[in-house]
C-alpha atoms as a PDB file:
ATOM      1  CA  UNK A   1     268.329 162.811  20.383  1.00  0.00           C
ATOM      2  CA  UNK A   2     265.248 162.224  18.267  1.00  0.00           C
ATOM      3  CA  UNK A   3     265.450 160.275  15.132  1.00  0.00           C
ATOM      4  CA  UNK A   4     265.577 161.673  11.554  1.00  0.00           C
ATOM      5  CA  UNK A   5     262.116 161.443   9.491  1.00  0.00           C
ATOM      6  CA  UNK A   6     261.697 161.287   5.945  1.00  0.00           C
ATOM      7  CA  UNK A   7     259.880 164.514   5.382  1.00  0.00           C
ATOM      8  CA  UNK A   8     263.487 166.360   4.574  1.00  0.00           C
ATOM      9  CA  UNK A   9     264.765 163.919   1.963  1.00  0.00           C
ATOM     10  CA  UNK A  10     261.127 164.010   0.597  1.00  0.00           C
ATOM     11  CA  UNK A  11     261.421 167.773   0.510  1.00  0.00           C
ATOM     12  CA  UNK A  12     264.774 167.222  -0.612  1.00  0.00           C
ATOM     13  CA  UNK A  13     263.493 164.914  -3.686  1.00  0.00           C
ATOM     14  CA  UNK A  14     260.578 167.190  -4.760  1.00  0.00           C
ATOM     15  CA  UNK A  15     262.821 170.256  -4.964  1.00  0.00           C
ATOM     16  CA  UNK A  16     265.506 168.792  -6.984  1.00  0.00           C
ATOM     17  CA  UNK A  17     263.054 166.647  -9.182  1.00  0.00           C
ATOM     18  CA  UNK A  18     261.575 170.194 -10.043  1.00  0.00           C
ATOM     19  CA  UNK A  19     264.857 171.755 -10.860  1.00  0.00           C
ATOM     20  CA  UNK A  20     265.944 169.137 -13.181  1.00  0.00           C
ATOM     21  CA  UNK A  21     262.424 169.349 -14.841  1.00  0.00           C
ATOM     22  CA  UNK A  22     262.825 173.227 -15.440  1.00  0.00           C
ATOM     23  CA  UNK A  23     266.321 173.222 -16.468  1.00  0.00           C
ATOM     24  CA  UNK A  24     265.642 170.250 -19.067  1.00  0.00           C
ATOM     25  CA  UNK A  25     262.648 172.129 -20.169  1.00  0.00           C
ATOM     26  CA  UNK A  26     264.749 175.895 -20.630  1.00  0.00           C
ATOM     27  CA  UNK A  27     267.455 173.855 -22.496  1.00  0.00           C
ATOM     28  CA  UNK A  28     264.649 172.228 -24.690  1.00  0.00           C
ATOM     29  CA  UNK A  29     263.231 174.957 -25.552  1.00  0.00           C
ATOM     30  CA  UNK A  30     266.550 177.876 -25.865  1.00  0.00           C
ATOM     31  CA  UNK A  31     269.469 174.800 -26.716  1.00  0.00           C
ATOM     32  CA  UNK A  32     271.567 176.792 -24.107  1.00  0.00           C
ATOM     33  CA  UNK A  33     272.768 173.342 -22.143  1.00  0.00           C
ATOM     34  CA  UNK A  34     274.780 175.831 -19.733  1.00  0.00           C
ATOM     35  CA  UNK A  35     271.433 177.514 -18.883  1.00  0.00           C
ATOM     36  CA  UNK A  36     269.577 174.206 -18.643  1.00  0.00           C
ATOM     37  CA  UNK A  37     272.345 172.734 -15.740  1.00  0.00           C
ATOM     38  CA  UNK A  38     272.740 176.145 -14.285  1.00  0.00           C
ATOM     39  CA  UNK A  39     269.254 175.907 -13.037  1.00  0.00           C
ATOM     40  CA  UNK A  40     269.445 172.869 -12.237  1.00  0.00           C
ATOM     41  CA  UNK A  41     272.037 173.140  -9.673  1.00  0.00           C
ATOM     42  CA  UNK A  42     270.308 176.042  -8.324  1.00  0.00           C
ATOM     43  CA  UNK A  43     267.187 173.617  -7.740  1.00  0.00           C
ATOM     44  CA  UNK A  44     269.949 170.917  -6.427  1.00  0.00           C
ATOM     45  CA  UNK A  45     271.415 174.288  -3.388  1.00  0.00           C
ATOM     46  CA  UNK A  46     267.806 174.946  -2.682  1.00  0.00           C
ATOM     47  CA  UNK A  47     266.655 171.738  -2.336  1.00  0.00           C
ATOM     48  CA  UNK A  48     269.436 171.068   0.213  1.00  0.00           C
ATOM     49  CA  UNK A  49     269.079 174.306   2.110  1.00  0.00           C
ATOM     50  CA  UNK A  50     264.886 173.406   2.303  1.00  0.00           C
ATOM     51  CA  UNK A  51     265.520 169.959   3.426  1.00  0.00           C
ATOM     52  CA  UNK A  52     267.823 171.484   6.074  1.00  0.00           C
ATOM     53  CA  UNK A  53     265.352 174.442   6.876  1.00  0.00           C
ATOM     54  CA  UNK A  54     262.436 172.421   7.272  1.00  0.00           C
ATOM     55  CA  UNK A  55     261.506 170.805  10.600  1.00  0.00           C
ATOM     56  CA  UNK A  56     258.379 169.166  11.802  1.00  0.00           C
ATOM     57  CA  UNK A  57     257.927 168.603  15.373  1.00  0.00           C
ATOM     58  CA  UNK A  58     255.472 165.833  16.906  1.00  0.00           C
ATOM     59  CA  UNK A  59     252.743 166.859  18.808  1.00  0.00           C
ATOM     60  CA  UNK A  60     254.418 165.936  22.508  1.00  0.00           C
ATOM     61  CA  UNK A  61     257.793 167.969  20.896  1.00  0.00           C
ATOM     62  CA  UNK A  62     259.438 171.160  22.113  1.00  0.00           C
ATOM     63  CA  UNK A  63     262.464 172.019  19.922  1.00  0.00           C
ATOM     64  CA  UNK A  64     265.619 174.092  21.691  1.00  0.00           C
ATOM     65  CA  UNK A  65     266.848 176.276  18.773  1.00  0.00           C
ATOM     66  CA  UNK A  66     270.060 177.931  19.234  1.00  0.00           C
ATOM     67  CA  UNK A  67     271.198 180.880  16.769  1.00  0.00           C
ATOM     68  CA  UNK A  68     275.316 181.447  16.671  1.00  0.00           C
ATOM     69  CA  UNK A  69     275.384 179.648  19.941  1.00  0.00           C
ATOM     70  CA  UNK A  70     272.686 181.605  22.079  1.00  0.00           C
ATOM     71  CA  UNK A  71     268.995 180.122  22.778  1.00  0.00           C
ATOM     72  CA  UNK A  72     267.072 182.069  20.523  1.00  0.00           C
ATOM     73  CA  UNK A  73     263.684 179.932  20.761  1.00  0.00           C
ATOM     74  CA  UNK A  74     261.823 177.121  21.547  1.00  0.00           C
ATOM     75  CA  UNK A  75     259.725 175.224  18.482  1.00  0.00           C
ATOM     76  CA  UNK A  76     257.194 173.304  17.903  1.00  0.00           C
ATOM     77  CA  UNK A  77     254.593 170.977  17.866  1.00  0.00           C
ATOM     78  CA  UNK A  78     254.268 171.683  14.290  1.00  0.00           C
ATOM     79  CA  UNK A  79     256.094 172.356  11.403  1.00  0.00           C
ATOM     80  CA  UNK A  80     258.691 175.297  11.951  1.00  0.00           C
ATOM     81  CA  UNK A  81     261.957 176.785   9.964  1.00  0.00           C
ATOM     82  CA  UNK A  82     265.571 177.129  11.047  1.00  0.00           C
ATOM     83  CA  UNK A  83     268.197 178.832   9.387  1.00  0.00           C
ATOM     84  CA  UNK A  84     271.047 176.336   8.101  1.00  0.00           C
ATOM     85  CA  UNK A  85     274.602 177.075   9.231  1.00  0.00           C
ATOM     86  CA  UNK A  86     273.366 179.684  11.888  1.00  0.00           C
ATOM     87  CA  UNK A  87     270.870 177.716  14.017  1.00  0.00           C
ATOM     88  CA  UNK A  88     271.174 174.687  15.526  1.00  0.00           C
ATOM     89  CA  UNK A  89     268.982 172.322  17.682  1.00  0.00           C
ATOM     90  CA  UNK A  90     270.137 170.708  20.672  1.00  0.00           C
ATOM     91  CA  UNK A  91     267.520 168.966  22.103  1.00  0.00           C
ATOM     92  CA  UNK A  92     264.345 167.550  21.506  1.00  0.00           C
ATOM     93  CA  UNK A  93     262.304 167.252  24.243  1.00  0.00           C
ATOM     94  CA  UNK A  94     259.425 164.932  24.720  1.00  0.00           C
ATOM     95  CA  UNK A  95     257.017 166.378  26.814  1.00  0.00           C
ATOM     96  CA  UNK A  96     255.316 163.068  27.561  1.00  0.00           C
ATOM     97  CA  UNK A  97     258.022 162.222  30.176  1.00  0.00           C
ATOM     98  CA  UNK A  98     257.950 165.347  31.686  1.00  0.00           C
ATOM     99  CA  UNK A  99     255.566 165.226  34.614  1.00  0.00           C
ATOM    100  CA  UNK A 100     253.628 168.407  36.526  1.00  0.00           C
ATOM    101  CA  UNK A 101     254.021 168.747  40.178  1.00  0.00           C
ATOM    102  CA  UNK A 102     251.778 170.307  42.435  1.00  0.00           C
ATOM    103  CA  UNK A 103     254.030 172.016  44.358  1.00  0.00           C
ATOM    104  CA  UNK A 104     252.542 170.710  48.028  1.00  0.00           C
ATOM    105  CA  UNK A 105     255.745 168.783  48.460  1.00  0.00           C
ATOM    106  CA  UNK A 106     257.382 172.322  49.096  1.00  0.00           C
ATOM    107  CA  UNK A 107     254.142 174.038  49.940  1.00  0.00           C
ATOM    108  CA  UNK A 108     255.270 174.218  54.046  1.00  0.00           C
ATOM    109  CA  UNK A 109     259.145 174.628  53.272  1.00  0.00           C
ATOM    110  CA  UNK A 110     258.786 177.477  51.151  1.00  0.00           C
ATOM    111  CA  UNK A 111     256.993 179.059  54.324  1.00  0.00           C
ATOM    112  CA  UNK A 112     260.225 178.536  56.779  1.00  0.00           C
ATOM    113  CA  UNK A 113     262.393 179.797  54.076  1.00  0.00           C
ATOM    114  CA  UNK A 114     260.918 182.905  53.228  1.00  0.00           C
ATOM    115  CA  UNK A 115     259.878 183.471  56.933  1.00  0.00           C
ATOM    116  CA  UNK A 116     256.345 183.674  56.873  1.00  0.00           C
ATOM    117  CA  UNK A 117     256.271 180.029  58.871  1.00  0.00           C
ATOM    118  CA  UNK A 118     255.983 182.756  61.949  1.00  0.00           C
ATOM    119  CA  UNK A 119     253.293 183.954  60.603  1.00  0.00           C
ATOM    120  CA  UNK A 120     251.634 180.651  60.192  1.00  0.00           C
ATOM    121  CA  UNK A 121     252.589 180.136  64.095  1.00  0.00           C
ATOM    122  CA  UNK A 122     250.957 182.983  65.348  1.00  0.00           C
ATOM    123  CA  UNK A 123     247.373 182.533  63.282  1.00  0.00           C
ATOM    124  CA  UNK A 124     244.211 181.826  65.137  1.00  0.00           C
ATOM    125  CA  UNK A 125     243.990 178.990  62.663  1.00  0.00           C
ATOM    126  CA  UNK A 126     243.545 175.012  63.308  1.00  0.00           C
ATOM    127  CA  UNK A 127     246.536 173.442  61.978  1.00  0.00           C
ATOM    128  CA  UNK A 128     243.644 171.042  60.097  1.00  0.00           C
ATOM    129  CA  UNK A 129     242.507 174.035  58.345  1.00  0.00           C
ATOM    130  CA  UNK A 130     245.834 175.772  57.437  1.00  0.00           C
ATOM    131  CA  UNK A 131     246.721 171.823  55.927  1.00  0.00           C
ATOM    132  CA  UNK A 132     243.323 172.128  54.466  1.00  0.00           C
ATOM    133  CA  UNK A 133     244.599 175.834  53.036  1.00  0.00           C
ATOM    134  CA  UNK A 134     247.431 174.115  51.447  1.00  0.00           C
ATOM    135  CA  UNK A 135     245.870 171.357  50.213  1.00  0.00           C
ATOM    136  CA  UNK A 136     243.170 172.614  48.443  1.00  0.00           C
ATOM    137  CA  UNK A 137     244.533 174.857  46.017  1.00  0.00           C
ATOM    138  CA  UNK A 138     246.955 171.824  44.697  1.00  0.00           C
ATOM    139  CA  UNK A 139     243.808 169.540  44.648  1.00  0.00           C
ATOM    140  CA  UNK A 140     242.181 172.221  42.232  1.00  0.00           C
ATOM    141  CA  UNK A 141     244.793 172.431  39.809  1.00  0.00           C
ATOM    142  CA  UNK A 142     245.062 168.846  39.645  1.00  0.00           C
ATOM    143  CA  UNK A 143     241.407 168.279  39.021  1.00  0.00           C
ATOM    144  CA  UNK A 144     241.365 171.386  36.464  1.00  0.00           C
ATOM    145  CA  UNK A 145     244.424 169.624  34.495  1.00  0.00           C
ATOM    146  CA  UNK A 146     242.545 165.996  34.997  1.00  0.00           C
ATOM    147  CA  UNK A 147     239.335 167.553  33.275  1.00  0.00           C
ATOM    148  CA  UNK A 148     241.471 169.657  31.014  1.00  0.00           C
ATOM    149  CA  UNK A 149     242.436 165.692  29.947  1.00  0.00           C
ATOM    150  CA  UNK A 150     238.997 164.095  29.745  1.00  0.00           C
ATOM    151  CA  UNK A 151     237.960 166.695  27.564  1.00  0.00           C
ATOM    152  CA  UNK A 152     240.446 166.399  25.232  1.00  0.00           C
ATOM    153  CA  UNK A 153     239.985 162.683  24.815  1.00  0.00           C
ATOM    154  CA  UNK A 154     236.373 162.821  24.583  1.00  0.00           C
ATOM    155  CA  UNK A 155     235.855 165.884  22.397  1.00  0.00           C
ATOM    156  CA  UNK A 156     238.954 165.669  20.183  1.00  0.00           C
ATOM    157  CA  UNK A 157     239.376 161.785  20.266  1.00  0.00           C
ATOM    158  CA  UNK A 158     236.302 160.824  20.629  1.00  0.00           C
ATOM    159  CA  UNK A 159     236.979 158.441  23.466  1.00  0.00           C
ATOM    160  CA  UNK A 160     233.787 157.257  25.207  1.00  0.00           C
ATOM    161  CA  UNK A 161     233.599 156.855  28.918  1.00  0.00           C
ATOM    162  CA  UNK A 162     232.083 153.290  29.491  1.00  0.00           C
ATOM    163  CA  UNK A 163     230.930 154.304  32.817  1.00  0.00           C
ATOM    164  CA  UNK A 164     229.686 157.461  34.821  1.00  0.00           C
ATOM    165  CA  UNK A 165     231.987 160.440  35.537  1.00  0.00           C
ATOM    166  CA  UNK A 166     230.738 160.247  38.961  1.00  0.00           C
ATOM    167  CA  UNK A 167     232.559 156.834  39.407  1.00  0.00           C
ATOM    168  CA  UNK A 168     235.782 158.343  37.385  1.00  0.00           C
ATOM    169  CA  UNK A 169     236.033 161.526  39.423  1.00  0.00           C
ATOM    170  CA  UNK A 170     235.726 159.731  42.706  1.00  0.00           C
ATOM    171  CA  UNK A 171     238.488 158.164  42.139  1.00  0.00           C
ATOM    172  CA  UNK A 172     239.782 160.776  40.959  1.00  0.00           C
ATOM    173  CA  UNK A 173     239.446 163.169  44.187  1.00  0.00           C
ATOM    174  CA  UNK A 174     240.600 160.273  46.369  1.00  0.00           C
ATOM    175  CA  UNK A 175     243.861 160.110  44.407  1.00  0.00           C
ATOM    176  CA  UNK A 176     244.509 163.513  44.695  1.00  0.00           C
ATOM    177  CA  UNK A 177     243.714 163.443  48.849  1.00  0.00           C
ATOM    178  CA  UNK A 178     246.303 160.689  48.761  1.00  0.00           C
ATOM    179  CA  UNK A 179     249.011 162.775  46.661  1.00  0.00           C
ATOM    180  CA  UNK A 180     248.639 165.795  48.489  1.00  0.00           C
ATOM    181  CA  UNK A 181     248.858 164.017  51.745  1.00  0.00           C
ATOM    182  CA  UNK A 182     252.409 162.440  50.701  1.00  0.00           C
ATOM    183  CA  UNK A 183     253.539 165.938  49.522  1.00  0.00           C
ATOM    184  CA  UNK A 184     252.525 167.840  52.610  1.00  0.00           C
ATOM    185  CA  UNK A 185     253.700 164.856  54.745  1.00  0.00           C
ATOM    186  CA  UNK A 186     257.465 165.381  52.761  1.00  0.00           C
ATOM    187  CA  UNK A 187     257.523 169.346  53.167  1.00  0.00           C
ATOM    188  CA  UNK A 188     256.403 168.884  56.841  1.00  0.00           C
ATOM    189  CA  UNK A 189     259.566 166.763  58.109  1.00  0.00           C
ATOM    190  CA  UNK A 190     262.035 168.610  55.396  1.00  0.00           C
ATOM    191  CA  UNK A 191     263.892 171.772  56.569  1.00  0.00           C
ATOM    192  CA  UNK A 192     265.017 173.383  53.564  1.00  0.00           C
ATOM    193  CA  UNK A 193     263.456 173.520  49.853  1.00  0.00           C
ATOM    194  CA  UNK A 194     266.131 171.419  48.280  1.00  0.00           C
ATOM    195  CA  UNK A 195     265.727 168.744  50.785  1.00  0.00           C
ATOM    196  CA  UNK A 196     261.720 168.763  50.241  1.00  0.00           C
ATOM    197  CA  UNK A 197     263.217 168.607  46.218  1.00  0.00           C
ATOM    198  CA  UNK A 198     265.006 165.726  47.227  1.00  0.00           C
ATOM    199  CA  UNK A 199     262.527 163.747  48.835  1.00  0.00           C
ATOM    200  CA  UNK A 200     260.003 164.756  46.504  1.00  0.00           C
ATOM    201  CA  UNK A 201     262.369 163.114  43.573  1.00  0.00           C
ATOM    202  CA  UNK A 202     262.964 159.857  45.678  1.00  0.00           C
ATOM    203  CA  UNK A 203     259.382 158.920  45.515  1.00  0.00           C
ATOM    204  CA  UNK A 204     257.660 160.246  42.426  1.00  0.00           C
ATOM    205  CA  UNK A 205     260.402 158.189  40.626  1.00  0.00           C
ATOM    206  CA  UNK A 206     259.651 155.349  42.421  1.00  0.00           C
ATOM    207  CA  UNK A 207     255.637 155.379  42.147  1.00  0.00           C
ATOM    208  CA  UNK A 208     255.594 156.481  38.662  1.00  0.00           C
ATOM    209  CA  UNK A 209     258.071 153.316  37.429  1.00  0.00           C
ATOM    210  CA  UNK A 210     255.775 150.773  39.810  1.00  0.00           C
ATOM    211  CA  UNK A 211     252.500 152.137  38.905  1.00  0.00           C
ATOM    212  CA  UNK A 212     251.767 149.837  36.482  1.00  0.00           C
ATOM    213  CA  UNK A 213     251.693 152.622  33.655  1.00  0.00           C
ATOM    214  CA  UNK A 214     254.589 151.228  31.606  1.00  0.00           C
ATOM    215  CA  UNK A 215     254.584 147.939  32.928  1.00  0.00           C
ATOM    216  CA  UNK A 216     251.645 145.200  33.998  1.00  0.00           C
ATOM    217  CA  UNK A 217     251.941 145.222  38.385  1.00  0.00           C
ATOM    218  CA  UNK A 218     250.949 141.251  37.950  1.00  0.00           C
ATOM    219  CA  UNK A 219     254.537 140.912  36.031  1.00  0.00           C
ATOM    220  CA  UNK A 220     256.804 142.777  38.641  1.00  0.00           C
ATOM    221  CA  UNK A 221     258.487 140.290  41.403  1.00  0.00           C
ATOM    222  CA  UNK A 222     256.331 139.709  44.444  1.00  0.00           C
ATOM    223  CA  UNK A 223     257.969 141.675  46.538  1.00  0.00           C
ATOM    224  CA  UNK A 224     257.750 144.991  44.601  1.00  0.00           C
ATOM    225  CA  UNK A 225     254.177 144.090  44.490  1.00  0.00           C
ATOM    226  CA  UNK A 226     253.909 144.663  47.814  1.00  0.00           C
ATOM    227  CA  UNK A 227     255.562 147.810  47.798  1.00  0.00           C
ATOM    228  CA  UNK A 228     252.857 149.468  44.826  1.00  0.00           C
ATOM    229  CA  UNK A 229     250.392 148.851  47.478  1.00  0.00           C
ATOM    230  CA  UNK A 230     251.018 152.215  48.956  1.00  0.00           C
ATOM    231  CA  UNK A 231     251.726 153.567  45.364  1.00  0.00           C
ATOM    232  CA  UNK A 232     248.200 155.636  45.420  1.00  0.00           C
ATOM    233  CA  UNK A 233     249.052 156.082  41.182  1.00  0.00           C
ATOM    234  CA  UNK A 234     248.657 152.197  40.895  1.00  0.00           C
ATOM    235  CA  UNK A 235     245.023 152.511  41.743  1.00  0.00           C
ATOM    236  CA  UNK A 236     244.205 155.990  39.868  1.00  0.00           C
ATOM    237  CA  UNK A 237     245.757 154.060  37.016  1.00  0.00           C
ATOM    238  CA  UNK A 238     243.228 150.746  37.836  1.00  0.00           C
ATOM    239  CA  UNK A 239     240.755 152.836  38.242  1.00  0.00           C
ATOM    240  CA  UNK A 240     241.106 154.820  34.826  1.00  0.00           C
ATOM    241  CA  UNK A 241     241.388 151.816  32.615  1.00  0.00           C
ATOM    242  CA  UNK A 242     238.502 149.846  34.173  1.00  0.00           C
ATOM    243  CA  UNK A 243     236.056 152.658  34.350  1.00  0.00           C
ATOM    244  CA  UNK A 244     237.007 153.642  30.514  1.00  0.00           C
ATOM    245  CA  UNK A 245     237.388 149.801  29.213  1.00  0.00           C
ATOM    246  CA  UNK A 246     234.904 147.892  31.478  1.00  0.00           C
ATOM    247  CA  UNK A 247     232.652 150.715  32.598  1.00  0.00           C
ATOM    248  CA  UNK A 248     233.316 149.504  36.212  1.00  0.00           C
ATOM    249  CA  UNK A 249     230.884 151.143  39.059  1.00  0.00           C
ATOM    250  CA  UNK A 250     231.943 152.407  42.590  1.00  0.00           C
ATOM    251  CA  UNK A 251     231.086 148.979  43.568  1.00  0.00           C
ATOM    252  CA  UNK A 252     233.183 147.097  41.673  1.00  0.00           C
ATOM    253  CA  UNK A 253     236.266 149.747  42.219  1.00  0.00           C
ATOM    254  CA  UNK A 254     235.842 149.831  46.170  1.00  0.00           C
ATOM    255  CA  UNK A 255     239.150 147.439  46.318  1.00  0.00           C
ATOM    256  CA  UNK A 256     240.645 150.347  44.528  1.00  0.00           C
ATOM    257  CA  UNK A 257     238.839 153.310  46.383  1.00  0.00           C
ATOM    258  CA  UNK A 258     239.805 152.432  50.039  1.00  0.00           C
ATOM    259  CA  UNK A 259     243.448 151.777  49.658  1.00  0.00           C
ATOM    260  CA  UNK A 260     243.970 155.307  48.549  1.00  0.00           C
ATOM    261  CA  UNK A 261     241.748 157.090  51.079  1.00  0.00           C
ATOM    262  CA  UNK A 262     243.563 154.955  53.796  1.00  0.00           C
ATOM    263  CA  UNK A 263     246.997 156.499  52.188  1.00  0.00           C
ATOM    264  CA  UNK A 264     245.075 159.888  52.203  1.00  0.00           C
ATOM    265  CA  UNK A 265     243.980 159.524  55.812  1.00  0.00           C
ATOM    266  CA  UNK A 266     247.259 158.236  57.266  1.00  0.00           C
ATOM    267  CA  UNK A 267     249.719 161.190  54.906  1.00  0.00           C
ATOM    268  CA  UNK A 268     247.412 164.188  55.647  1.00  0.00           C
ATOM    269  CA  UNK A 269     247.162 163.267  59.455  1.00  0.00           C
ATOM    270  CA  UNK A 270     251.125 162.907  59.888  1.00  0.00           C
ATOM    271  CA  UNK A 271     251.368 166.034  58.063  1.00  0.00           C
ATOM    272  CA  UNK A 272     248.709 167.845  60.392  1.00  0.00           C
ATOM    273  CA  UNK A 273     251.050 166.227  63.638  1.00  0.00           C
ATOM    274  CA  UNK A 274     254.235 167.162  62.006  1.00  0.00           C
ATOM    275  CA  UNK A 275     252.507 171.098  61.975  1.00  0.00           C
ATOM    276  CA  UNK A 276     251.446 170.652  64.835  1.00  0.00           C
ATOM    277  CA  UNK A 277     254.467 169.983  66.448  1.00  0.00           C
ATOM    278  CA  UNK A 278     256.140 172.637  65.109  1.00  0.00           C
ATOM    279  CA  UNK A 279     253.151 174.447  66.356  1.00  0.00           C
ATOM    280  CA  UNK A 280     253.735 173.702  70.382  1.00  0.00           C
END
């Protein structure tokens, strides 16, 4: 549940501060006091249904906005109006936890369910290039959202790049090899789509927490150190902060480059001999 701000009591304030100023000013000037207080509770209702009515939303904020008990929309980032009494909100949901998959982690399942994984047998493909088929497309999107990102932090923020996008989207591509290779590797050993769901839960929880995102690697205990060294987010994160804060070069990053192309190597080569089994 997201905590109350102080834009509805200010609302609240202004409203009723108004009201009291017009109804002392009509009884000043008529000497009807019932007139004067009348309009001053009317100021006092509408202040309380505006500070009720009014809602602002943060910028990472979706608002669920039910009317009589039925979703009737979804609100925000912004400032937006309910209706008091009829609408309520549920939830606010912060979209900065919520995280985008790139669907390769059912890419392969989705095939054997909806029975086109015959069709896939058949082919006079490679099974390198139908992985490369399935890979690529999620590799786009990722790169499209990634530059979607970089724009919006250097055109609207005004965030400089301390080093060359070169070095940035280098890392960049490697890290999406390596996350492409664990999802096709997951949907390539499960059988059905809620088992690649699953699977695909029990390690993007795991990598995002240990990635070093929310908290420093060097403070975690050894031995889940040596566990974010196949977490390929841990070096797309390194890689990120020193290119932007130290303006690192390709040299300097190689300890983070070939980690992640070994993870890309070793996930999209199980993935191509799981096929291929299923190939023979």
């Amino acid at each position: 549940m997201r905590t109350s701000t102080s834009f509805a009591p200010l609302v609240f304030f202004i409203i009723v501060v108004i009201g009291a100023g017009v109804g002392y000013a009509i009884h000043r000037a008529t000497g009807n006091q019932l007139l004067g207080e009348s309009v001053g509770g009317v100021g006092l209702v509408i202040g309380v249904l505006a500070s009720l009515s009014i809602k602002v939303a943060d910028q990472w904020e979706k608002v669920v906005v039910l009317r009589l008990g039925k979703f009737h929309s979804l609100k925000g980032p912004g400032l937006f109006f309910i209706i008091p009494v009829l609408d309520q909100i549920p939830y606010w949901i912060d979209t900065r936890v919520i995280t985008t998959r790139f669907k390769a982690e059912t890419t392969l399942t989705r095939e054997r369910e909806q029975g086109t994984f015959d069709q896939l047998l058949v082919s006079p493909f490679h099974p390198f290039e139908i992985m490369a088929g399935k890979a690529l497309p999620c590799m786009l999107i990722g790169a499209v959202m990634a530059t979607s990102i970089l724009l919006v932090a250097w055109l609207w923020f005004r965030i400089p790049i301390a080093a060359s996008l070169i070095t940035l989207y280098a890392g960049l591509i490697l890290f999406l090899l390596a996350a492409v290779g664990i999802g096709l590797f997951v949907s390539s050993i499960a059988a059905t789509m809620q088992q690649a769901l699953l699977y695909s839960f029990l390690v993007m929880i795991p990598f995002m927490l240990l990635s070093g995102l929310a908290t420093p690697v060097s403070s975690m205990p050894q031995s889940v150190q040596y566990f974010t060294l196949i977490n390929p987010l841990r070096y797309a994160i390194e890689i990120a902060q020193r290119v932007y804060l130290e303006g690192a070069g390709i040299g300097r990053l190689w300890p983070d480059l070939w980690p992640m192309a070994i993870i890309a190597a070793i996930t999209l080569t199980a993935a191509a001999g799981m096929f291929r089994k299923r190939l023979a």
